[in-house]
C-alpha atoms as a PDB file:
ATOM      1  CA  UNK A   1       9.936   6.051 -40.077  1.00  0.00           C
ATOM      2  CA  UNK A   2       6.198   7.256 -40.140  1.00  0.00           C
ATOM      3  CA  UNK A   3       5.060   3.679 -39.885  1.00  0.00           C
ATOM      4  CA  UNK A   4       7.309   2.822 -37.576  1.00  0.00           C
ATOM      5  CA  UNK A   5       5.706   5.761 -35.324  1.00  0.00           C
ATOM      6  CA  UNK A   6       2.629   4.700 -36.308  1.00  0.00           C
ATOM      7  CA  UNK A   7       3.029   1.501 -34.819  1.00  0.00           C
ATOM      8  CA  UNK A   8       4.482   2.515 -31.667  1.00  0.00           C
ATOM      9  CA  UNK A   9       1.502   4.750 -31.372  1.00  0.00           C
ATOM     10  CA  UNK A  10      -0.766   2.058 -31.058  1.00  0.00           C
ATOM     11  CA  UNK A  11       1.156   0.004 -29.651  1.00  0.00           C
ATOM     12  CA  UNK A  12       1.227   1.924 -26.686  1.00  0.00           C
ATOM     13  CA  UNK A  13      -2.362   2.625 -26.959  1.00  0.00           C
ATOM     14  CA  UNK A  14      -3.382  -1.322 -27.133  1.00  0.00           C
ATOM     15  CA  UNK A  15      -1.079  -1.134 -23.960  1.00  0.00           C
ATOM     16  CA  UNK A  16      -2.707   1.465 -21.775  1.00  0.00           C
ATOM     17  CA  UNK A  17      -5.771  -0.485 -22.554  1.00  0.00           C
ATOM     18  CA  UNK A  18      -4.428  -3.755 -21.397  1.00  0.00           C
ATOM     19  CA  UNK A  19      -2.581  -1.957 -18.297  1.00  0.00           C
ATOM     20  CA  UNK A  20      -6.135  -0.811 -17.269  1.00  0.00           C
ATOM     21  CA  UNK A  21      -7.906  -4.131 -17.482  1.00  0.00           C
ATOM     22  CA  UNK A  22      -4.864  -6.198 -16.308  1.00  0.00           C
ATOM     23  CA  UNK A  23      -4.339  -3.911 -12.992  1.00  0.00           C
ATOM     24  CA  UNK A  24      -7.540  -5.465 -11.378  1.00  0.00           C
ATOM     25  CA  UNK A  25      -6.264  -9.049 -12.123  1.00  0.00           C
ATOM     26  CA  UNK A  26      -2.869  -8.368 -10.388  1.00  0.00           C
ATOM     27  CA  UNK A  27      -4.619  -6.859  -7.636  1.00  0.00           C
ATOM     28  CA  UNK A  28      -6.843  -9.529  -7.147  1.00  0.00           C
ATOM     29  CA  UNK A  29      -5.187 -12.624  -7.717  1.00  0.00           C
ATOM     30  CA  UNK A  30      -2.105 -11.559  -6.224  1.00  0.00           C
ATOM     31  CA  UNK A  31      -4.592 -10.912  -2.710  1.00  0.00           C
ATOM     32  CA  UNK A  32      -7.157 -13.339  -2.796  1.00  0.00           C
ATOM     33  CA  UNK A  33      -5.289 -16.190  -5.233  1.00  0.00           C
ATOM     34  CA  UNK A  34      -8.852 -15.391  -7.492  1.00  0.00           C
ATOM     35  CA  UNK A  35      -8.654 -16.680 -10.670  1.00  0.00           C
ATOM     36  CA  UNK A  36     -11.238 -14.296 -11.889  1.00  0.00           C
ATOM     37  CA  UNK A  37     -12.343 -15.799 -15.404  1.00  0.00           C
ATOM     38  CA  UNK A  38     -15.384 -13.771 -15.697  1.00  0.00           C
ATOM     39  CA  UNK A  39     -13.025 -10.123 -15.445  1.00  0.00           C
ATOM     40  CA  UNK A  40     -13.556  -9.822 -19.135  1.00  0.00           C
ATOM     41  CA  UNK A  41     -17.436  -9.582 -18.735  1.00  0.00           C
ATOM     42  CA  UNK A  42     -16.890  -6.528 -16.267  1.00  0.00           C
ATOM     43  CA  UNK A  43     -14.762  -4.571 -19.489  1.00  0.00           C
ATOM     44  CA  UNK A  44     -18.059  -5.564 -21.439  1.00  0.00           C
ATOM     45  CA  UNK A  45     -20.495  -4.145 -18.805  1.00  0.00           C
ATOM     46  CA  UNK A  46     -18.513  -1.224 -18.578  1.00  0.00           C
ATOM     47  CA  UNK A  47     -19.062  -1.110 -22.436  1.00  0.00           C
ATOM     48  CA  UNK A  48     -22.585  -1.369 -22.368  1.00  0.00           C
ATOM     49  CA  UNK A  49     -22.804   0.852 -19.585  1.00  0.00           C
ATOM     50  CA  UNK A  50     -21.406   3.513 -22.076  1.00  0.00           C
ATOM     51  CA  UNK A  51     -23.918   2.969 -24.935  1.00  0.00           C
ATOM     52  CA  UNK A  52     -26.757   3.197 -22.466  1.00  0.00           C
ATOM     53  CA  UNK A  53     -25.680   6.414 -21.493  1.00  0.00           C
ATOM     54  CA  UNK A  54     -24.768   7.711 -24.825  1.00  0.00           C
ATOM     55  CA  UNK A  55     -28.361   6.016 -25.833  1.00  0.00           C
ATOM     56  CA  UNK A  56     -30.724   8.251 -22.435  1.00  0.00           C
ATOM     57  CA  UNK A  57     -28.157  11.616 -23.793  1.00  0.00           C
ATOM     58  CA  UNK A  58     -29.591  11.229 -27.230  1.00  0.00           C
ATOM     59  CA  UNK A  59     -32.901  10.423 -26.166  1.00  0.00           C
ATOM     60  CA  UNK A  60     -33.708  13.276 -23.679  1.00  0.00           C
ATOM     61  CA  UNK A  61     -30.900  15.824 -23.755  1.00  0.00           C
ATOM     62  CA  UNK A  62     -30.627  18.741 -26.077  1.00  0.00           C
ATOM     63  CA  UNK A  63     -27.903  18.346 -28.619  1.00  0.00           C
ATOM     64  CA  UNK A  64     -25.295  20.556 -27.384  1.00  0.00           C
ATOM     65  CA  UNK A  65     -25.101  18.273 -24.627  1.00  0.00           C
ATOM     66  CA  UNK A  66     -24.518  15.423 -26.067  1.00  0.00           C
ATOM     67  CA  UNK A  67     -21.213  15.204 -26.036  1.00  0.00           C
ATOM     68  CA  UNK A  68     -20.599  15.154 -22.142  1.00  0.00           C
ATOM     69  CA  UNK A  69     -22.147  11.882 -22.219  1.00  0.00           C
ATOM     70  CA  UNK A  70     -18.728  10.145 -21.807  1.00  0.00           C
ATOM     71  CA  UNK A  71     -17.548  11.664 -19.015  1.00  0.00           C
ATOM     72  CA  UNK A  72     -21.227  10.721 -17.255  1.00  0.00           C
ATOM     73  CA  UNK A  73     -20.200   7.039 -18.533  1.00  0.00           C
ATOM     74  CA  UNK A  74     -17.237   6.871 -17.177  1.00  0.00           C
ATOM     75  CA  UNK A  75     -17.832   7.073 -13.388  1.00  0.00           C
ATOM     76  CA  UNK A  76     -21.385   5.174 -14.339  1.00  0.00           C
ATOM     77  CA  UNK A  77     -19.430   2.321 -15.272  1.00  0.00           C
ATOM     78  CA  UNK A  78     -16.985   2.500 -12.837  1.00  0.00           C
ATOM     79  CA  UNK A  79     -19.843   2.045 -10.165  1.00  0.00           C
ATOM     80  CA  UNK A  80     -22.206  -0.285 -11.774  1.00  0.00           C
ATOM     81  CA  UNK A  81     -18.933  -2.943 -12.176  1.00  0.00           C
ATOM     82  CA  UNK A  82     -17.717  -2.056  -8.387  1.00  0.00           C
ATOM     83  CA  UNK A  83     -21.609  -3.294  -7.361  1.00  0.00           C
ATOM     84  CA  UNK A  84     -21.400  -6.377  -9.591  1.00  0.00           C
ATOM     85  CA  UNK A  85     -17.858  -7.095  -8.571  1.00  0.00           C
ATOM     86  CA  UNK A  86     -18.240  -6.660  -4.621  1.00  0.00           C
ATOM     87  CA  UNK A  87     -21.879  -8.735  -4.921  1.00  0.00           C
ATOM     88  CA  UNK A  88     -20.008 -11.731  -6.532  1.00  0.00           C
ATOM     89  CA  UNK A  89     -17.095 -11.682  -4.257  1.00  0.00           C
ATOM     90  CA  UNK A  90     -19.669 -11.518  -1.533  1.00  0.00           C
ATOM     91  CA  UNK A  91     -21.739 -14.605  -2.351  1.00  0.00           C
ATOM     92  CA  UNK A  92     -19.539 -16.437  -4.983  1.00  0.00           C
ATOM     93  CA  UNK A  93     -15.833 -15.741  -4.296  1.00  0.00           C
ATOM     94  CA  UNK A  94     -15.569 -15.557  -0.679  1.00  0.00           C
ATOM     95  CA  UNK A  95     -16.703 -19.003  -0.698  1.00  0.00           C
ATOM     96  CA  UNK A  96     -13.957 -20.389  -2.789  1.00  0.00           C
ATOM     97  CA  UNK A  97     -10.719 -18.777  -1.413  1.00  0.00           C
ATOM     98  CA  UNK A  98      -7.850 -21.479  -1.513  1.00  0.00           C
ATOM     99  CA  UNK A  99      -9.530 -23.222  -4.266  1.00  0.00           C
ATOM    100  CA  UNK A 100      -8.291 -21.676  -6.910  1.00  0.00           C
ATOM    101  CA  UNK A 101      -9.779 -24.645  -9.238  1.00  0.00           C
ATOM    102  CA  UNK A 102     -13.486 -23.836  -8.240  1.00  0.00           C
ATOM    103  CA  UNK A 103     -12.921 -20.215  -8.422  1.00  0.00           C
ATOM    104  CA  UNK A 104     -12.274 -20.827 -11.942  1.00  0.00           C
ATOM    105  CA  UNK A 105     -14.747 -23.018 -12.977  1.00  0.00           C
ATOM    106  CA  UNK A 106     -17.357 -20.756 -10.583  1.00  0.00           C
ATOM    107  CA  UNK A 107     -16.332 -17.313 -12.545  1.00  0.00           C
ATOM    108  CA  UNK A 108     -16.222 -18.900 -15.942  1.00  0.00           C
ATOM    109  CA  UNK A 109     -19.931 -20.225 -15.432  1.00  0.00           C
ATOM    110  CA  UNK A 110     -20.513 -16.455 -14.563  1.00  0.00           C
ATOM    111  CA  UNK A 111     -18.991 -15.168 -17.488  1.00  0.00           C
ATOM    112  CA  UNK A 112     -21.683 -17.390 -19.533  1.00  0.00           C
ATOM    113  CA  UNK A 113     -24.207 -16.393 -18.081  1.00  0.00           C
ATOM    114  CA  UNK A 114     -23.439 -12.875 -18.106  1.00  0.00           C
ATOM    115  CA  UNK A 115     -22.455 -13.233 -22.001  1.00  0.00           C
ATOM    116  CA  UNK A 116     -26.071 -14.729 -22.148  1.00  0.00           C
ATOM    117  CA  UNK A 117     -27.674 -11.833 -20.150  1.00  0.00           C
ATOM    118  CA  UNK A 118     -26.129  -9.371 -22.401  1.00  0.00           C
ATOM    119  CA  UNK A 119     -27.379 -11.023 -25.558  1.00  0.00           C
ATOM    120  CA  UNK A 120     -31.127 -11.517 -24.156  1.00  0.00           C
ATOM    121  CA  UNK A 121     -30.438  -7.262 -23.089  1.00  0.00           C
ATOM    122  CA  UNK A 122     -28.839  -6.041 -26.396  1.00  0.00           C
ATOM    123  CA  UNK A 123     -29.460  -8.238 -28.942  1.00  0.00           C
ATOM    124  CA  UNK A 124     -26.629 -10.406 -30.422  1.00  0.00           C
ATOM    125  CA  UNK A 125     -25.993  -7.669 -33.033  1.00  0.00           C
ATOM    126  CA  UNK A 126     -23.325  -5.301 -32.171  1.00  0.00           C
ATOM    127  CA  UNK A 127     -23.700  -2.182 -30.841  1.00  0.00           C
ATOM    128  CA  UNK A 128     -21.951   1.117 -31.392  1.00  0.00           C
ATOM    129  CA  UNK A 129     -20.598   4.285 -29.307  1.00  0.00           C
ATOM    130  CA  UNK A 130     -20.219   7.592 -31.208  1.00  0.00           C
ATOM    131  CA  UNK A 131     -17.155   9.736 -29.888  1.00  0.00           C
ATOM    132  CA  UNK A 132     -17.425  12.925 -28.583  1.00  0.00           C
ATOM    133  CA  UNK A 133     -17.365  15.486 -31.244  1.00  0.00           C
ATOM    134  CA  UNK A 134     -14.175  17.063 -29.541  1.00  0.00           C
ATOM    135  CA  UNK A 135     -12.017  13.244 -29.516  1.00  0.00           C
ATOM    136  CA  UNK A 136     -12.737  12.603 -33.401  1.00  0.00           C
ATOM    137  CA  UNK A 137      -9.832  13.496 -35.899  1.00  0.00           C
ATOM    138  CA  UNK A 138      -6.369  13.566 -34.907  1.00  0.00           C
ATOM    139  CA  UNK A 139      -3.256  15.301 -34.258  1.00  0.00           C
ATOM    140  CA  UNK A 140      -0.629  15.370 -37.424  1.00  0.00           C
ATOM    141  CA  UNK A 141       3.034  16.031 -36.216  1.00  0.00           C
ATOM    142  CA  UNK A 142       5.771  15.049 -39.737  1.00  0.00           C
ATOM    143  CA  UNK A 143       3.701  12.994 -41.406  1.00  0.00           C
ATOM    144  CA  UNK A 144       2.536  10.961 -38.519  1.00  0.00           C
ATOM    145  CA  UNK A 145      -1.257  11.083 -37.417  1.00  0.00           C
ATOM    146  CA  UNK A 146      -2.619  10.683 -33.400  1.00  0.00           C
ATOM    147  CA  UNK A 147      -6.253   9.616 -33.107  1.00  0.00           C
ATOM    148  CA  UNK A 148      -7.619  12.176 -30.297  1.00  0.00           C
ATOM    149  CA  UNK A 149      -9.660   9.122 -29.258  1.00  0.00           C
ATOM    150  CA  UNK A 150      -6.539   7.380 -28.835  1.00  0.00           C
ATOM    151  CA  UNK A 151      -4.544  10.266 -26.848  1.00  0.00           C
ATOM    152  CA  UNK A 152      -7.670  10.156 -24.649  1.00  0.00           C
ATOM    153  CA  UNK A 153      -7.360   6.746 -23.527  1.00  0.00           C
ATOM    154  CA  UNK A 154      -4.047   6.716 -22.982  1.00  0.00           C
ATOM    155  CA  UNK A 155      -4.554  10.021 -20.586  1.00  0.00           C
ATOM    156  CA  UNK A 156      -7.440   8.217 -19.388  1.00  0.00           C
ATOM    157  CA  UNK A 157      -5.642   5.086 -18.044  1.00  0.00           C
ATOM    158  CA  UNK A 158      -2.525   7.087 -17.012  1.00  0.00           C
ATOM    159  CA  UNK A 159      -4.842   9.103 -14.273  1.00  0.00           C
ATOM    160  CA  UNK A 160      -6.580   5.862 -13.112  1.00  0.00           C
ATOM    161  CA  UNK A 161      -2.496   4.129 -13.001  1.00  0.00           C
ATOM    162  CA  UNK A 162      -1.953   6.996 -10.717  1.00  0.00           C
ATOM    163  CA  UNK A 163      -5.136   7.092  -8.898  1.00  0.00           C
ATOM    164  CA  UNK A 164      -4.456   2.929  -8.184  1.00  0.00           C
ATOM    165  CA  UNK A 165      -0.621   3.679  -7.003  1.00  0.00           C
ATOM    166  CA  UNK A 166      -2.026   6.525  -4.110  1.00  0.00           C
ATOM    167  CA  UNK A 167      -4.697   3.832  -3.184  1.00  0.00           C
ATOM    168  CA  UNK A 168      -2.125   1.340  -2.868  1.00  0.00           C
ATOM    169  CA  UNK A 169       0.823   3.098  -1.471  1.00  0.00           C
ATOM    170  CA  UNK A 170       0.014   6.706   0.052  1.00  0.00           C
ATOM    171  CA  UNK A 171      -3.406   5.566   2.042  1.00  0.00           C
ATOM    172  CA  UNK A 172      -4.383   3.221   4.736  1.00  0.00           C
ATOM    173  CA  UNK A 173      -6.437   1.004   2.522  1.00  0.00           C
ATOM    174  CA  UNK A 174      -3.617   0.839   0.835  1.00  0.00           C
ATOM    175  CA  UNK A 175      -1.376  -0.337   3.364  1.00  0.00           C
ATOM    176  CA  UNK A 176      -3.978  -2.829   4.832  1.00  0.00           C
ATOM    177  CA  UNK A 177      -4.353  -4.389   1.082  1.00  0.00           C
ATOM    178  CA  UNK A 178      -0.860  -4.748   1.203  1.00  0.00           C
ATOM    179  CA  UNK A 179      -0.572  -6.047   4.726  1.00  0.00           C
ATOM    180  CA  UNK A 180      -3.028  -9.019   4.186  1.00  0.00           C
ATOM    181  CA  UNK A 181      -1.204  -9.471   0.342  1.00  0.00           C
ATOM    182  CA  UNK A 182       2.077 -10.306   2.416  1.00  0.00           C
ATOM    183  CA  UNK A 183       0.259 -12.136   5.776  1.00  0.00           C
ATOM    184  CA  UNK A 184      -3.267 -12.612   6.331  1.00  0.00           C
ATOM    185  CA  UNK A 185      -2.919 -14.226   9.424  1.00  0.00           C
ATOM    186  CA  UNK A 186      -0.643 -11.594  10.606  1.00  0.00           C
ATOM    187  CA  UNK A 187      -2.700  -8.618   9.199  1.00  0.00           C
ATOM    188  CA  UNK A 188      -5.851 -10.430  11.254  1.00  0.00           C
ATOM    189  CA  UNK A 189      -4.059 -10.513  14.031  1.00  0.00           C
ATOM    190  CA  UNK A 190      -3.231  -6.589  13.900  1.00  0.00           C
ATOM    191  CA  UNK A 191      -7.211  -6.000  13.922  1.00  0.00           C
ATOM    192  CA  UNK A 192      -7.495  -5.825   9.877  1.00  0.00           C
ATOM    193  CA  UNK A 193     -10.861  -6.903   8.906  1.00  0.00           C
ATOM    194  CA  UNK A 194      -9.255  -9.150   6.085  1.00  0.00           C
ATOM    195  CA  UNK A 195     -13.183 -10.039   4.292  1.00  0.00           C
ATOM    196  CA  UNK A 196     -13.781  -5.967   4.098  1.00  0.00           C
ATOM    197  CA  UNK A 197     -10.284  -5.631   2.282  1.00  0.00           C
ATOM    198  CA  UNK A 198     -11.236  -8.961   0.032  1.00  0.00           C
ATOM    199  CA  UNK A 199     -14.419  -7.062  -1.071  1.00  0.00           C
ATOM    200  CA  UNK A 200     -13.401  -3.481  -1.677  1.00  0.00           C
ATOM    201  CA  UNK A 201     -10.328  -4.863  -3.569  1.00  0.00           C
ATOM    202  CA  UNK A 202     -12.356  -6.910  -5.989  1.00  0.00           C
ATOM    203  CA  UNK A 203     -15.116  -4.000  -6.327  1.00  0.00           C
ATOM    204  CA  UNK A 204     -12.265  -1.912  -7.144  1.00  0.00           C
ATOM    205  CA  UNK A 205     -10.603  -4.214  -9.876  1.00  0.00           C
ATOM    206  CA  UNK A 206     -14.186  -4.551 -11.545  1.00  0.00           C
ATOM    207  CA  UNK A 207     -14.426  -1.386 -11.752  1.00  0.00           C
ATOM    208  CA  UNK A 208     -11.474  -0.702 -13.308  1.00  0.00           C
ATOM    209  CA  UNK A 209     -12.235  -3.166 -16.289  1.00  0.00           C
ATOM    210  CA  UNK A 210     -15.614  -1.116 -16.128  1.00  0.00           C
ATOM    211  CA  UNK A 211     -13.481   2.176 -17.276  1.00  0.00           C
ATOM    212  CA  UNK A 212     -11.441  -0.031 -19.576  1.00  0.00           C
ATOM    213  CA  UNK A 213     -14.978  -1.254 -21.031  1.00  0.00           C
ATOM    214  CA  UNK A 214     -15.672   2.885 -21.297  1.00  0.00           C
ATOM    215  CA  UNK A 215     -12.179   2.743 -23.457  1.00  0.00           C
ATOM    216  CA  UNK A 216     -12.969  -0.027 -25.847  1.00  0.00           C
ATOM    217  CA  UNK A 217     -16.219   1.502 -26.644  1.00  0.00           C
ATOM    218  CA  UNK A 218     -14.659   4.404 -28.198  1.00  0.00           C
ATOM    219  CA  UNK A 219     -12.641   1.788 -30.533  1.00  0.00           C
ATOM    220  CA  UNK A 220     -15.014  -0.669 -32.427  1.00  0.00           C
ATOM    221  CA  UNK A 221     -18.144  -2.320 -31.755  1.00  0.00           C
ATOM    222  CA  UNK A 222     -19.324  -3.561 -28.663  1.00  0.00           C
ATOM    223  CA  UNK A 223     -21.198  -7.052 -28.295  1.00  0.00           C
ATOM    224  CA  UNK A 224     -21.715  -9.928 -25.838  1.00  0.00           C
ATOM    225  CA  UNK A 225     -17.625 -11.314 -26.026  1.00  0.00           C
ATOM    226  CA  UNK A 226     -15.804  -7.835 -26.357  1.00  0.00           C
ATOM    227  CA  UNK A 227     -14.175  -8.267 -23.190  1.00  0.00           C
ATOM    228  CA  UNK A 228     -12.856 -12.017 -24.798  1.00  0.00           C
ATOM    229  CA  UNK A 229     -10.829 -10.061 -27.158  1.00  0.00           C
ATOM    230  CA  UNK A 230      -8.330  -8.407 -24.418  1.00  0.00           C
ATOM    231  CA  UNK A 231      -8.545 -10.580 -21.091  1.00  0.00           C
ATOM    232  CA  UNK A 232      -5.915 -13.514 -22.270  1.00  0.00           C
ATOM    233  CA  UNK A 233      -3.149 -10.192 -22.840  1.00  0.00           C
ATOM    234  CA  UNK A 234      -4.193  -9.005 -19.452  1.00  0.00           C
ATOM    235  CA  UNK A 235      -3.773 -12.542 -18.074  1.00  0.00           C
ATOM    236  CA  UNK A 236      -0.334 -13.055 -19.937  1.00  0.00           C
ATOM    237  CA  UNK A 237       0.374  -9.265 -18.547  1.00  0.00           C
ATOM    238  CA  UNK A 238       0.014 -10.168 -15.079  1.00  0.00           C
ATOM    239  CA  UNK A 239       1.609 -13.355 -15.567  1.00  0.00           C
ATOM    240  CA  UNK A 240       4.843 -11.509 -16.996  1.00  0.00           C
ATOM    241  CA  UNK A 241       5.281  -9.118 -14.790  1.00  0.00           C
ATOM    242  CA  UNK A 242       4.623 -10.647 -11.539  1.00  0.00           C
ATOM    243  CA  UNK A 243       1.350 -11.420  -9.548  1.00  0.00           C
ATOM    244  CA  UNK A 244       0.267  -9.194  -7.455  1.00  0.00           C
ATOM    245  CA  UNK A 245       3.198  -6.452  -8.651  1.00  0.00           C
ATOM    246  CA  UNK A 246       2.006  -2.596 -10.157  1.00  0.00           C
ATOM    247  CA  UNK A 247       4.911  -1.882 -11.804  1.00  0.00           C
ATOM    248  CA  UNK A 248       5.575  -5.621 -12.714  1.00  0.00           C
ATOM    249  CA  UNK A 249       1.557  -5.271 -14.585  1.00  0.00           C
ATOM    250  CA  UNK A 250       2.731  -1.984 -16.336  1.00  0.00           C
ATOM    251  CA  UNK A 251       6.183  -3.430 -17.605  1.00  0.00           C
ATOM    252  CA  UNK A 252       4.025  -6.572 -18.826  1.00  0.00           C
ATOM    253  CA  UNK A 253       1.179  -5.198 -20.408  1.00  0.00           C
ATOM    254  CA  UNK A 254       3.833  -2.839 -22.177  1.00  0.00           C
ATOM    255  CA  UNK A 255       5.890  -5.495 -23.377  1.00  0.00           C
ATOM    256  CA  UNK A 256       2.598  -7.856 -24.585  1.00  0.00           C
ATOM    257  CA  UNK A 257       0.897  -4.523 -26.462  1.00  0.00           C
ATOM    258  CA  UNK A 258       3.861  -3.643 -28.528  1.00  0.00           C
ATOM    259  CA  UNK A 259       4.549  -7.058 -29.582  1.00  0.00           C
ATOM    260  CA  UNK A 260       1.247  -7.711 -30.830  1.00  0.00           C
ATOM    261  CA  UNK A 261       1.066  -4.717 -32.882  1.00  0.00           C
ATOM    262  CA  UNK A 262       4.557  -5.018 -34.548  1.00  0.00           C
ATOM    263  CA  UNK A 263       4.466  -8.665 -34.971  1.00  0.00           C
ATOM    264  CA  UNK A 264       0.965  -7.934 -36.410  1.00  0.00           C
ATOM    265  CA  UNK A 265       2.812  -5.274 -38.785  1.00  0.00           C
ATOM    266  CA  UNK A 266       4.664  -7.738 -40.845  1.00  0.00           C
ATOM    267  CA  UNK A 267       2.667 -11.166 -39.938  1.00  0.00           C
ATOM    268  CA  UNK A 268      -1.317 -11.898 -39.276  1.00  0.00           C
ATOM    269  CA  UNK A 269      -3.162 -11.638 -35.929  1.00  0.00           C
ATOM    270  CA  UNK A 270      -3.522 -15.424 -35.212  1.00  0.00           C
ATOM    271  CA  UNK A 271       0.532 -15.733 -35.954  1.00  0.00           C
ATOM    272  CA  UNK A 272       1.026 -12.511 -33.784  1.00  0.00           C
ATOM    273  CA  UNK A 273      -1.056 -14.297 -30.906  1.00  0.00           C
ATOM    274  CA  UNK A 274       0.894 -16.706 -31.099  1.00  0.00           C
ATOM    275  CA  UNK A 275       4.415 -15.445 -31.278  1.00  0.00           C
ATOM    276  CA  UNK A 276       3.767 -12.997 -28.065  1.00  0.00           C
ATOM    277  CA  UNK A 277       2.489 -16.469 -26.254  1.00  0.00           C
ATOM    278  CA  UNK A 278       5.334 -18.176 -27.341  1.00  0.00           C
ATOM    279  CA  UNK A 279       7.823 -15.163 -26.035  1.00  0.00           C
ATOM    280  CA  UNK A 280       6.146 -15.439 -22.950  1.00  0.00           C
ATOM    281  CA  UNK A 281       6.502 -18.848 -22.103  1.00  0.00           C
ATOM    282  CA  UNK A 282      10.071 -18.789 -22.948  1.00  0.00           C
ATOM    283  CA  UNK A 283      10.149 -16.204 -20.129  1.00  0.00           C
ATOM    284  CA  UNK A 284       8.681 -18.010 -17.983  1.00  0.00           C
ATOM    285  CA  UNK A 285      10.974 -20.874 -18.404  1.00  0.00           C
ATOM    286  CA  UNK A 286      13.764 -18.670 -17.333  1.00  0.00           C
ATOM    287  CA  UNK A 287      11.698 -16.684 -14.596  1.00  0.00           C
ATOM    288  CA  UNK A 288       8.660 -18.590 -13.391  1.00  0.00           C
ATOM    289  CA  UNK A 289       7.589 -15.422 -10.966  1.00  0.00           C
ATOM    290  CA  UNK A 290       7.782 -13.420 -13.714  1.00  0.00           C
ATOM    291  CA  UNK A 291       9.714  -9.705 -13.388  1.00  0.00           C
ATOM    292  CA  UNK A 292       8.733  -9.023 -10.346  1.00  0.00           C
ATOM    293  CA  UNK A 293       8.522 -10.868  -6.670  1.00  0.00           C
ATOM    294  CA  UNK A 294       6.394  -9.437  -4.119  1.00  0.00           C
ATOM    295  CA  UNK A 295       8.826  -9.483  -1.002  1.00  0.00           C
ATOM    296  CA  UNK A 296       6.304 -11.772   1.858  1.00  0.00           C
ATOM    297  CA  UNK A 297       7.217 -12.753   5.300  1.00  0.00           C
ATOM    298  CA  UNK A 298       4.855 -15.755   5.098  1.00  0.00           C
ATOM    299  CA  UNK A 299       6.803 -18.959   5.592  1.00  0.00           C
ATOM    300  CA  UNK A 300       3.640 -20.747   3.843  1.00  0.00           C
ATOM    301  CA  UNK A 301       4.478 -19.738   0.924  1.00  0.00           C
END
């Protein structure tokens, strides 16, 4: 039973992390039809951003204030990946929409070259982020142990989950993002400036694989391909629950973490990769638009 609870326990924690970096892929490729192959490179810049701030804390800041370094990070990272992410949409990605082909070829030559820029920055050796003093250690309830690092994240991506749903749903952003998602033409027509809404929705799903970069930190070390290591879940995520879908992306990356880490449990992690892949395409077989179908009016489509 305590392994069992165990393994829920992370599974829901490799979850929350997936949920965070697959929320700016639904986003984005259920708006713009983006196949954003470089969104894995924005988690690792959101990575690095955190060592560099842990890095000017310990460098010039007394030591009991150290520890508020992550919670300078986060928002640090958050902002450098919205810049990145808004300055390739603006010169790369706006000039590919409807070719979904290009834009995939276009963002994986990015991601290379970003990998390559990190390596000439950092080194190809690993780098590492020291928790907080107050998220080391854990919680111990019957036997069963809860990583405060852990609990954190999971907090962490619940208030940017919630933060995402009022942007979508409860402001006018929102409802012009979701206006041009179902009808372009028709949102253009009601006076929404369509390329404004392209830009600050792919800023905004950088960003959040920024603060999902600021989460992965805190788990193991951080190099040039970190971001490689969770951006096929967060595509399969997506993919499951429904492009372009919030709850569709939660139900997804939900399903994806858990079955990794218990199919992990009893096999390896190449078979476990491959048994969630499998499960998924079997899905998909069955329904190819995955849980969820955004409603459209478009007769295009």
């Amino acid at each position: 039973m305590e392994q069992f609870v165990n393994t829920l326990f992370n599974g829901i924690s490799l979850s929350s992390i997936i949920l965070l970096t697959s929320i700016g892929l639904a986003i984005t490729f259920g708006l713009m039809r983006v196949i954003n192959m470089a969104h894995g490179e924005f988690i690792m810049i959101g990575a690095y951003m955190t060592y560099v701030v842990q890095e000017i804390f310990n460098k010039y800041l007394p030591s009991g204030l150290r520890d508020i370094y992550y919670f300078i990070a986060i928002p640090i990272a958050f902002l450098a990946t919205f810049l990145i992410g808004s300055l390739l949409e603006r010169f790369v990605i706006s000039r590919l929409y409807g070719r979904e082909i290009d834009s995939l070829l276009a963002t994986w030559g990015i991601s290379l070259i970003l990998q390559q820029a990190a390596r000439s920055i950092f080194g190809t050796q690993g780098v590492n982020v020291n928790a907080p003093s107050f998220l080391k250690g854990g919680i111990t309830i019957g036997g069963c142990t809860f990583s405060y690092n852990r609990l954190f994240i999971i907090l962490m991506v619940a208030l940017c989950l919630l933060g995402v749903w009022f942007i979508m749903y409860k402001s006018n952003f929102g409802r012009q993002m979701r206006a041009v998602m179902q009808n372009r033409t028709m949102a253009q027509c009601m006076g929404i400036n369509s390329r404004k809404v392209d830009n600050i929705t792919f800023a905004i799903g950088s960003g959040l694989a920024g603060i999902a970069g600021c989460s992965v930190a805190l788990l193991g070390s951080i190099d040039s391909t970190v971001g490689q290591n969770y951006i096929v879940n967060s595509f399969m995520a997506v993919v499951l629950g429904g492009v372009g879908k919030l709850t569709g992306t939660v139900i997804g990356s939900a399903i994806i973490g858990s079955a990794s880490i218990f199919t992990e449990n009893y096999t390896s992690s190449t078979i476990a990769k491959a048994i969630v892949l499998l499960i998924v395409i079997i899905f998909l077989q069955k329904r190819p638009q995955g849980l969820f179908v955004i409603r459209s009016r478009n007769l295009d489509e």
